[in-house]
N, C-alpha and C. Protein backbone atom coordinates (compact mmCIF):
# COMPACT_ATOMS: atom_id res chain seq x y z
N UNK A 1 0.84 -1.19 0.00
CA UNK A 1 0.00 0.00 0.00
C UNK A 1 0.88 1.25 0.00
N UNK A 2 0.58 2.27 -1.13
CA UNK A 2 1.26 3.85 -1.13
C UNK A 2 1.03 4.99 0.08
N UNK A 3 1.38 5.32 0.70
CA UNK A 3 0.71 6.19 1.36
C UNK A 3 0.66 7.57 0.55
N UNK A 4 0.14 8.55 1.83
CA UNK A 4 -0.29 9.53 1.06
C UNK A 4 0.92 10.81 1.55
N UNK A 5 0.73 11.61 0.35
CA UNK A 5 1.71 12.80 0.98
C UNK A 5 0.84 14.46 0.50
N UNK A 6 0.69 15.27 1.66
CA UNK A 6 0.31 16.40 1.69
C UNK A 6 1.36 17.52 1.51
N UNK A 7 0.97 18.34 0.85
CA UNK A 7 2.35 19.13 1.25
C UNK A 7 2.05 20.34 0.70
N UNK A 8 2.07 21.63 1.70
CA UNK A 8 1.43 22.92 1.33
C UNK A 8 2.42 24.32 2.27
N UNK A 9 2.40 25.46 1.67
CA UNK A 9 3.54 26.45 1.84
C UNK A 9 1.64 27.41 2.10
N UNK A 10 1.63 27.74 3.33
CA UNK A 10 0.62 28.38 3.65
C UNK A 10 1.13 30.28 4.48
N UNK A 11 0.10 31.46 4.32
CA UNK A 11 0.44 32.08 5.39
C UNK A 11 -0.83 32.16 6.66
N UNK A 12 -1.25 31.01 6.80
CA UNK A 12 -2.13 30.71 7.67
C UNK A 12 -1.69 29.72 9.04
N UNK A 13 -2.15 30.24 10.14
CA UNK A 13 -1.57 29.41 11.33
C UNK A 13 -1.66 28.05 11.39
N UNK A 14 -0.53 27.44 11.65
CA UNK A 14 -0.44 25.47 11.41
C UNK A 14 -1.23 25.51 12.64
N UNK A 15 -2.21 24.71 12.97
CA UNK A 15 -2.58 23.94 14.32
C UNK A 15 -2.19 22.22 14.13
N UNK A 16 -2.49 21.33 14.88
CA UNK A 16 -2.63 20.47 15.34
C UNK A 16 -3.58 19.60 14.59
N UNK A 17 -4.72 20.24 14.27
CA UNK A 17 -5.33 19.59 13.82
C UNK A 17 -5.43 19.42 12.36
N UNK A 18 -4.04 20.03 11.71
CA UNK A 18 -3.93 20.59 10.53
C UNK A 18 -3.07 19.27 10.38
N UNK A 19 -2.59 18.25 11.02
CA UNK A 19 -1.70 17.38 10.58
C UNK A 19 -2.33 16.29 11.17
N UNK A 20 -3.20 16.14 12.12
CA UNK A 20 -3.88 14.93 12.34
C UNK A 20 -5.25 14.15 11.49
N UNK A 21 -5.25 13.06 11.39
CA UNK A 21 -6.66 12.69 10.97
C UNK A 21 -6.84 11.15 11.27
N UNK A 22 -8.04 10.39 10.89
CA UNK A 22 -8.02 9.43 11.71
C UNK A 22 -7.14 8.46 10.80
N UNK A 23 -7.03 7.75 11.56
CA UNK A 23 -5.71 6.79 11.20
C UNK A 23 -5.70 5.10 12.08
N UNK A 24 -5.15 4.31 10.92
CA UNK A 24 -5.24 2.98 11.17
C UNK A 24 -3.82 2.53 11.81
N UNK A 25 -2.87 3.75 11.69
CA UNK A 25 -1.36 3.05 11.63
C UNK A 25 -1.09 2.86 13.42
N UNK A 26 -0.03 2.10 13.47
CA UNK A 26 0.16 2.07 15.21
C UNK A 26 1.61 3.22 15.52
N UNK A 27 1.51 4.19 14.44
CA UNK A 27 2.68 5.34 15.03
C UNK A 27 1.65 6.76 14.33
N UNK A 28 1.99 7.77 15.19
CA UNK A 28 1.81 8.95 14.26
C UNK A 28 2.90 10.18 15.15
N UNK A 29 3.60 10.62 14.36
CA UNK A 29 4.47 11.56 14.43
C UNK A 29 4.52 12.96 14.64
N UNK A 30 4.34 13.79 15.32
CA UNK A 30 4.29 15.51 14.88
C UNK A 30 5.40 16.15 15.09
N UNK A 31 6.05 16.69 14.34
CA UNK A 31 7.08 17.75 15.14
C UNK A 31 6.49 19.27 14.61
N UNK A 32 6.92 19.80 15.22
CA UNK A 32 6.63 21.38 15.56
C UNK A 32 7.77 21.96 15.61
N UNK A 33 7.94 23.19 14.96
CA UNK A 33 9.12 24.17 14.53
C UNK A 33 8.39 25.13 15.25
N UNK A 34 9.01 25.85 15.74
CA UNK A 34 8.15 27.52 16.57
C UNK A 34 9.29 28.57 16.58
N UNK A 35 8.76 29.38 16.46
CA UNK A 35 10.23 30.47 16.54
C UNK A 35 10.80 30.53 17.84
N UNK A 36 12.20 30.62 17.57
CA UNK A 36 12.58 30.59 19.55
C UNK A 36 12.77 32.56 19.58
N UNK A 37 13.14 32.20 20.84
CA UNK A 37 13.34 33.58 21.43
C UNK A 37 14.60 34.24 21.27
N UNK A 38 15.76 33.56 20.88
CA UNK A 38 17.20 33.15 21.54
C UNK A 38 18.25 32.51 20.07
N UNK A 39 18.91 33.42 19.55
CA UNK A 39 19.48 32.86 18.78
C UNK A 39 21.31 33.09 18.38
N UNK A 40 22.12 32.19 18.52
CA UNK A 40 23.37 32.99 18.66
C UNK A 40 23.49 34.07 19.62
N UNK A 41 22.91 34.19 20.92
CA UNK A 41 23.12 34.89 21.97
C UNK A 41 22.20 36.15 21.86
N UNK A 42 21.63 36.27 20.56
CA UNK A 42 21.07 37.89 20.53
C UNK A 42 19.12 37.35 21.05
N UNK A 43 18.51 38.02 21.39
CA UNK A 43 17.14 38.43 21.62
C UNK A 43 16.40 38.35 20.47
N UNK A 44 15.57 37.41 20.28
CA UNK A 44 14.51 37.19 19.50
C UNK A 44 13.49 37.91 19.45
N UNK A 45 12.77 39.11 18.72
CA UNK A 45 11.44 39.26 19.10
C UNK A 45 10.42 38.64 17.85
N UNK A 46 10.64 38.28 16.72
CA UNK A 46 9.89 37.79 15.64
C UNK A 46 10.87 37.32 14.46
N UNK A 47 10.25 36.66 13.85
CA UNK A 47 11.04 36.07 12.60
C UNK A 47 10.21 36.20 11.44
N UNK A 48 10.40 36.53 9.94
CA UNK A 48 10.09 37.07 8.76
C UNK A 48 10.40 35.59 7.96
N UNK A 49 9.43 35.07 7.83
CA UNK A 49 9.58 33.91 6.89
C UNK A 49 9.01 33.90 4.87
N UNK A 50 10.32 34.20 4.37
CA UNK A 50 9.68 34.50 3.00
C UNK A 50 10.17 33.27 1.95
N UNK A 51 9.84 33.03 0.99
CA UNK A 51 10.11 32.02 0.44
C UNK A 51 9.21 32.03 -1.13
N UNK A 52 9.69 30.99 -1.73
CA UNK A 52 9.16 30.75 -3.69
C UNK A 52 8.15 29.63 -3.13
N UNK A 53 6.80 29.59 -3.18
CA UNK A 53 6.18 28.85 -2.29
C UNK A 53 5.61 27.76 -3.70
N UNK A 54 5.41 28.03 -4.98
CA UNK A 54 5.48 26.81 -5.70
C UNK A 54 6.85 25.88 -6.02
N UNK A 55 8.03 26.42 -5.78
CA UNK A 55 9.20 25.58 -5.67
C UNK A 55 9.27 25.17 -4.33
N UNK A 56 8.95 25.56 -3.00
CA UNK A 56 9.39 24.86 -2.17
C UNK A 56 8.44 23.64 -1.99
N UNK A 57 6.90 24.21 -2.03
CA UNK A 57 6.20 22.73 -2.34
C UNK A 57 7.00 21.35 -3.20
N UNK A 58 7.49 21.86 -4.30
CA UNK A 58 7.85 21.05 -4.95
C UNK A 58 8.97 20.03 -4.35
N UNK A 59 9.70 21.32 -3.67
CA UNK A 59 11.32 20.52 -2.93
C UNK A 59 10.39 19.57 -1.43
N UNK A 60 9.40 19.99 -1.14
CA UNK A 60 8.35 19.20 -0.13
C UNK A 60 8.23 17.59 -0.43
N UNK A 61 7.21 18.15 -1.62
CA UNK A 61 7.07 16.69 -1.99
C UNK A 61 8.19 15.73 -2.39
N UNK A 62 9.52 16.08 -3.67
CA UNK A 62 10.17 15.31 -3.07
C UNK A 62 10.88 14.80 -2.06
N UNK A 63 11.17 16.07 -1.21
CA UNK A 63 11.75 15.19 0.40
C UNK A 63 10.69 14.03 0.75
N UNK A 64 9.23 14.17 0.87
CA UNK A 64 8.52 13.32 1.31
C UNK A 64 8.00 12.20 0.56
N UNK A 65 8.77 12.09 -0.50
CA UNK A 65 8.44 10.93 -1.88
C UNK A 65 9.93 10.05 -1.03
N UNK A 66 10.76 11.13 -0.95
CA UNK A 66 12.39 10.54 -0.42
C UNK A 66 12.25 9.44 0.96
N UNK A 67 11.79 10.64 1.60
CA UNK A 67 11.34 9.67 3.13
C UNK A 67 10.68 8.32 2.80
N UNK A 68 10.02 8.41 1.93
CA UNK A 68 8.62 6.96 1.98
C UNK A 68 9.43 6.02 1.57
N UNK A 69 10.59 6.66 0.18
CA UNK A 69 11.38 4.86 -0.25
C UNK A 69 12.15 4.90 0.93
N UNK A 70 13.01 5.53 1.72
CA UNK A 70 13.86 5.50 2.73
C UNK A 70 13.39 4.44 3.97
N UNK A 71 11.74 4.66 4.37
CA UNK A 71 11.32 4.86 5.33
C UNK A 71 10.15 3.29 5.69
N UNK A 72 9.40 3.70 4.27
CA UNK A 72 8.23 2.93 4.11
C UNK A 72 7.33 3.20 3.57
N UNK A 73 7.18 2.62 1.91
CA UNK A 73 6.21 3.31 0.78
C UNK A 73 4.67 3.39 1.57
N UNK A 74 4.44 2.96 2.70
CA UNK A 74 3.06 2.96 3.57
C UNK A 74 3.28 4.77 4.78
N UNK A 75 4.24 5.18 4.76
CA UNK A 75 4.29 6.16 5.61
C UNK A 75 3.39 7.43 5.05
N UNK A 76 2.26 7.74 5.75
CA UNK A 76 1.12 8.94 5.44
C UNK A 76 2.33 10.15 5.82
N UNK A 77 2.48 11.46 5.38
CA UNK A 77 3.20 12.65 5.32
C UNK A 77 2.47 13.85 5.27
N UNK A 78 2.42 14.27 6.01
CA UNK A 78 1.90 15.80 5.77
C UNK A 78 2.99 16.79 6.34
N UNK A 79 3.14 17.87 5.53
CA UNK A 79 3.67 18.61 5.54
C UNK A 79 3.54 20.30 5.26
N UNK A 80 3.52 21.04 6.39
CA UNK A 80 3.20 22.93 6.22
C UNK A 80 4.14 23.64 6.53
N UNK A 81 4.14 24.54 6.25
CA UNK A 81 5.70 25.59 5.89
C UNK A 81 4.70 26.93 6.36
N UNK A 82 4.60 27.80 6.93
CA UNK A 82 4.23 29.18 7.09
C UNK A 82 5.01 30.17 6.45
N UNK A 83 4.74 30.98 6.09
CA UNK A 83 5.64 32.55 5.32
C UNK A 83 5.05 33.27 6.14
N UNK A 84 5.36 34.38 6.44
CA UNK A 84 5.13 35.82 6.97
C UNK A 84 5.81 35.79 8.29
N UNK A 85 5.55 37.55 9.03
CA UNK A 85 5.93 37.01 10.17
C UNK A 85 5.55 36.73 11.26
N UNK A 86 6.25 35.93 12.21
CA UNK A 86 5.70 34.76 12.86
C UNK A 86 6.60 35.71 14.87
N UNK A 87 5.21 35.69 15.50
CA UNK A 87 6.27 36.13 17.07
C UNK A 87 6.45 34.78 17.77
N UNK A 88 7.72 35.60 18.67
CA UNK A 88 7.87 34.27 19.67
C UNK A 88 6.83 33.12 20.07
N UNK A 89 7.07 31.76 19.63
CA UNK A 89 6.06 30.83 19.90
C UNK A 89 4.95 30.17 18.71
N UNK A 90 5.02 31.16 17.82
CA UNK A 90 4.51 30.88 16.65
C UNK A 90 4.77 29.61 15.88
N UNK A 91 3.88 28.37 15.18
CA UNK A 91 4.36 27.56 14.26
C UNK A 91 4.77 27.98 13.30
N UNK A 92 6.51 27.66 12.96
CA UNK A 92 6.84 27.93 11.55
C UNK A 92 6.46 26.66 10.46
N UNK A 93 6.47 25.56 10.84
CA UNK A 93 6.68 24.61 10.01
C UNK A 93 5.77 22.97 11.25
N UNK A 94 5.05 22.48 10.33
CA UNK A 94 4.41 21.31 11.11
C UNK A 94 4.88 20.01 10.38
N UNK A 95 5.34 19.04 10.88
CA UNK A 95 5.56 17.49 9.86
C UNK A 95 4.58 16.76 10.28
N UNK A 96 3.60 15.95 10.21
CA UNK A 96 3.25 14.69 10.75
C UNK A 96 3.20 13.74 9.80
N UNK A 97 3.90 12.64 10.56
CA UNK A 97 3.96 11.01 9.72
C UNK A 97 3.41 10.10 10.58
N UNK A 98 2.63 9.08 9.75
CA UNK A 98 2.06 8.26 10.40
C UNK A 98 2.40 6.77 9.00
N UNK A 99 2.73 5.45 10.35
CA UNK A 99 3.14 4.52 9.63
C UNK A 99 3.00 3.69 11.16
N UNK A 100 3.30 2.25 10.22
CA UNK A 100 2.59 1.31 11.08
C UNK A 100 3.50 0.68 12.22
N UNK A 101 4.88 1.79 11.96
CA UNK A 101 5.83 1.37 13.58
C UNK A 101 6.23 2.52 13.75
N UNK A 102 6.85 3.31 15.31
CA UNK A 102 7.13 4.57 15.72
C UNK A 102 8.79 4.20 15.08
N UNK A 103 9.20 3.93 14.83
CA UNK A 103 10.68 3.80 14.25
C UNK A 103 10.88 4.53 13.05
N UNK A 104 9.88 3.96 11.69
CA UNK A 104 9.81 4.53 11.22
C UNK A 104 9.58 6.12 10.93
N UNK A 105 8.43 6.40 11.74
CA UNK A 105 7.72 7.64 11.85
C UNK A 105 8.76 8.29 12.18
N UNK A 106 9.25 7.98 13.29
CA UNK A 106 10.40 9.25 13.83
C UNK A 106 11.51 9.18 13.38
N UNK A 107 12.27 8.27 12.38
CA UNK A 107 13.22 9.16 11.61
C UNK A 107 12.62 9.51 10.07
N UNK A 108 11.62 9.21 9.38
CA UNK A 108 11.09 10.05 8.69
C UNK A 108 11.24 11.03 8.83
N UNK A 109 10.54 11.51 9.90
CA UNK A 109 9.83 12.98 10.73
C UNK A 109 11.41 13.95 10.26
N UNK A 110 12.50 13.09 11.18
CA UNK A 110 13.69 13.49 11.41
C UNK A 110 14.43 14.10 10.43
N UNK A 111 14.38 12.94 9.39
CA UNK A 111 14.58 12.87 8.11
C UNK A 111 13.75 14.05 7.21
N UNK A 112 12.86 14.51 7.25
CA UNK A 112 12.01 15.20 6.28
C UNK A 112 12.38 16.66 7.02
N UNK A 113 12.43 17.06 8.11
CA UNK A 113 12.95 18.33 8.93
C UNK A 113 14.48 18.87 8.79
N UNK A 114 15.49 17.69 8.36
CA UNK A 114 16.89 18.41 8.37
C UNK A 114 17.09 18.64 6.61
N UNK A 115 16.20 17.60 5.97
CA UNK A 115 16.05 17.99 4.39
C UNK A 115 15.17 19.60 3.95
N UNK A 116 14.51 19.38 4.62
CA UNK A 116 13.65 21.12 4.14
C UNK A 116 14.84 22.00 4.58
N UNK A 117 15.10 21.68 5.98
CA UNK A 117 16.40 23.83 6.14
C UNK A 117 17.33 23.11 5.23
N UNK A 118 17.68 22.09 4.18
CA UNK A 118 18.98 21.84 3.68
C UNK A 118 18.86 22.62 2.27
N UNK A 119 17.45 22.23 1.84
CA UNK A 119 17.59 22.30 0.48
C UNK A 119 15.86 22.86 -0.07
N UNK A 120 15.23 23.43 0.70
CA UNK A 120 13.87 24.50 0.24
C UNK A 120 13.90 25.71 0.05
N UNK A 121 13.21 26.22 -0.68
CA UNK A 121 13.25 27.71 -0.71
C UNK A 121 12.56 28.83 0.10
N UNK A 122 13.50 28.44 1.30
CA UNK A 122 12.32 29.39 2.43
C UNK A 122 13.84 29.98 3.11
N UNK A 123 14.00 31.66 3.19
CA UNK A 123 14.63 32.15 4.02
C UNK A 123 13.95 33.35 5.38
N UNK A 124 14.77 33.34 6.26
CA UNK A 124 14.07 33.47 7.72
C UNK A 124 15.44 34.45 8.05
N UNK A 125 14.60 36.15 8.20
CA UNK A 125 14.86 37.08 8.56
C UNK A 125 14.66 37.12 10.20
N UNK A 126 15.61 37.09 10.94
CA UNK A 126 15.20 37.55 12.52
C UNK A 126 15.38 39.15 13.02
N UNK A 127 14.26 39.16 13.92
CA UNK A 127 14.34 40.47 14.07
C UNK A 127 14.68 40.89 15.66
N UNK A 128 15.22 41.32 16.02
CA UNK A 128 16.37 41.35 17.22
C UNK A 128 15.85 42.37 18.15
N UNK A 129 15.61 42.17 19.29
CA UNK A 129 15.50 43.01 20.60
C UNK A 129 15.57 44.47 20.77
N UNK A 130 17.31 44.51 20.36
CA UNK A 130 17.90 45.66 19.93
C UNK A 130 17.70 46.39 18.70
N UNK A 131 16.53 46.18 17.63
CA UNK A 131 15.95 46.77 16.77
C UNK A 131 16.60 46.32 15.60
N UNK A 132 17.63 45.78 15.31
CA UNK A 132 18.11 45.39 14.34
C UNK A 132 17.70 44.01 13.81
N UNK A 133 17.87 43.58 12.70
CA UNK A 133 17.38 42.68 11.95
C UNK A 133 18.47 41.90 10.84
N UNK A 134 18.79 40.29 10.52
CA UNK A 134 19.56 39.77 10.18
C UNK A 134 18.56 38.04 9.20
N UNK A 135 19.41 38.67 7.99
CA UNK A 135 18.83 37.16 7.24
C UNK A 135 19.83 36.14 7.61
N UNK A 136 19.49 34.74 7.98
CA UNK A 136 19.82 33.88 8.26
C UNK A 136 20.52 33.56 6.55
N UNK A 137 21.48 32.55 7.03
CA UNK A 137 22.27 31.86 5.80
C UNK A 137 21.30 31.03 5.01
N UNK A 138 20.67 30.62 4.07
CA UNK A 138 19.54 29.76 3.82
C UNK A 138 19.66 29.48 2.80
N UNK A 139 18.98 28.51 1.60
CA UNK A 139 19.02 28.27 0.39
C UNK A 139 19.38 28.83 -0.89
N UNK A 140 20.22 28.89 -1.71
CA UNK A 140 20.28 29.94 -2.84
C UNK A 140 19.24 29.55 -3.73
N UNK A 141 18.57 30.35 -4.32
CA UNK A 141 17.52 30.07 -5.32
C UNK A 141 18.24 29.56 -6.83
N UNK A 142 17.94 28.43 -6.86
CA UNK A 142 19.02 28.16 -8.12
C UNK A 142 17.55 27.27 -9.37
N UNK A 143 17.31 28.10 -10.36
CA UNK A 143 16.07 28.05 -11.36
C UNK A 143 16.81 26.75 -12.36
């Protein structure tokens, strides 16, 4: 059996219930990205998430085509990306996998989270305490 893969670049708030649904498998996975407060020593007050949101879908789905042969062509995937900006505590990014052992699920999960900051088109402006503001090192857009 194929599972299924979701995968959407939204500027609407991820909840919880945005990655759950009912399910037969005996694992289901969530991780949660949130903006921290605290980065390289400086003061967090918000983060600016901008990005090419029909290419990063694209770089989505294959990470999560990647995970399933890696993982288990049965592993369900959903996957959300937020743009705009986001304050302390905010979801930037939601994964949930669901498959029929937690082994799987959680290095999927693992697996599909260090592939998006490696290679998507989403860069993340922080905006600093002290009023100043800094783009993070992030993907080059390469067409």
């Amino acid at each position: 059996m194929k599972g299924n893969v979701f995968c959407k670049v939204t500027n609407e708030v991820i909840k919880a219930t945005d990655l759950l649904g009912a399910t037969t498998s005996g694992a289901e996975v969530l991780f949660f990205g949130a903006v921290r407060d605290l980065n390289d020593g400086k003061k967090v007050v918000s983060v600016s998430y901008d990005g090419h949101p029909l290419l990063a879908e694209k770089s989505f789905f294959e990470i999560s085509y990647e995970a399933q042969e890696k993982f288990g062509s049965d592993l369900d995937i959903i996957l959300i990306h937020r743009l705009g900006k986001l304050e302390i505590g905010e979801i930037s990014i939601g994964i949930g996998v669901k498959s029929p052992h937690r082994d799987e699920a959680y290095c999927a999960s693992r697996y599909i989270i260090e592939q998006v900051k490696l290679r998507s088109p989403i860069w993340k402006e922080e905006h600093y305490l002290t009023g100043d503001a800094a783009w993070l090192p992030g993907r080059a857009l390469v067409l």
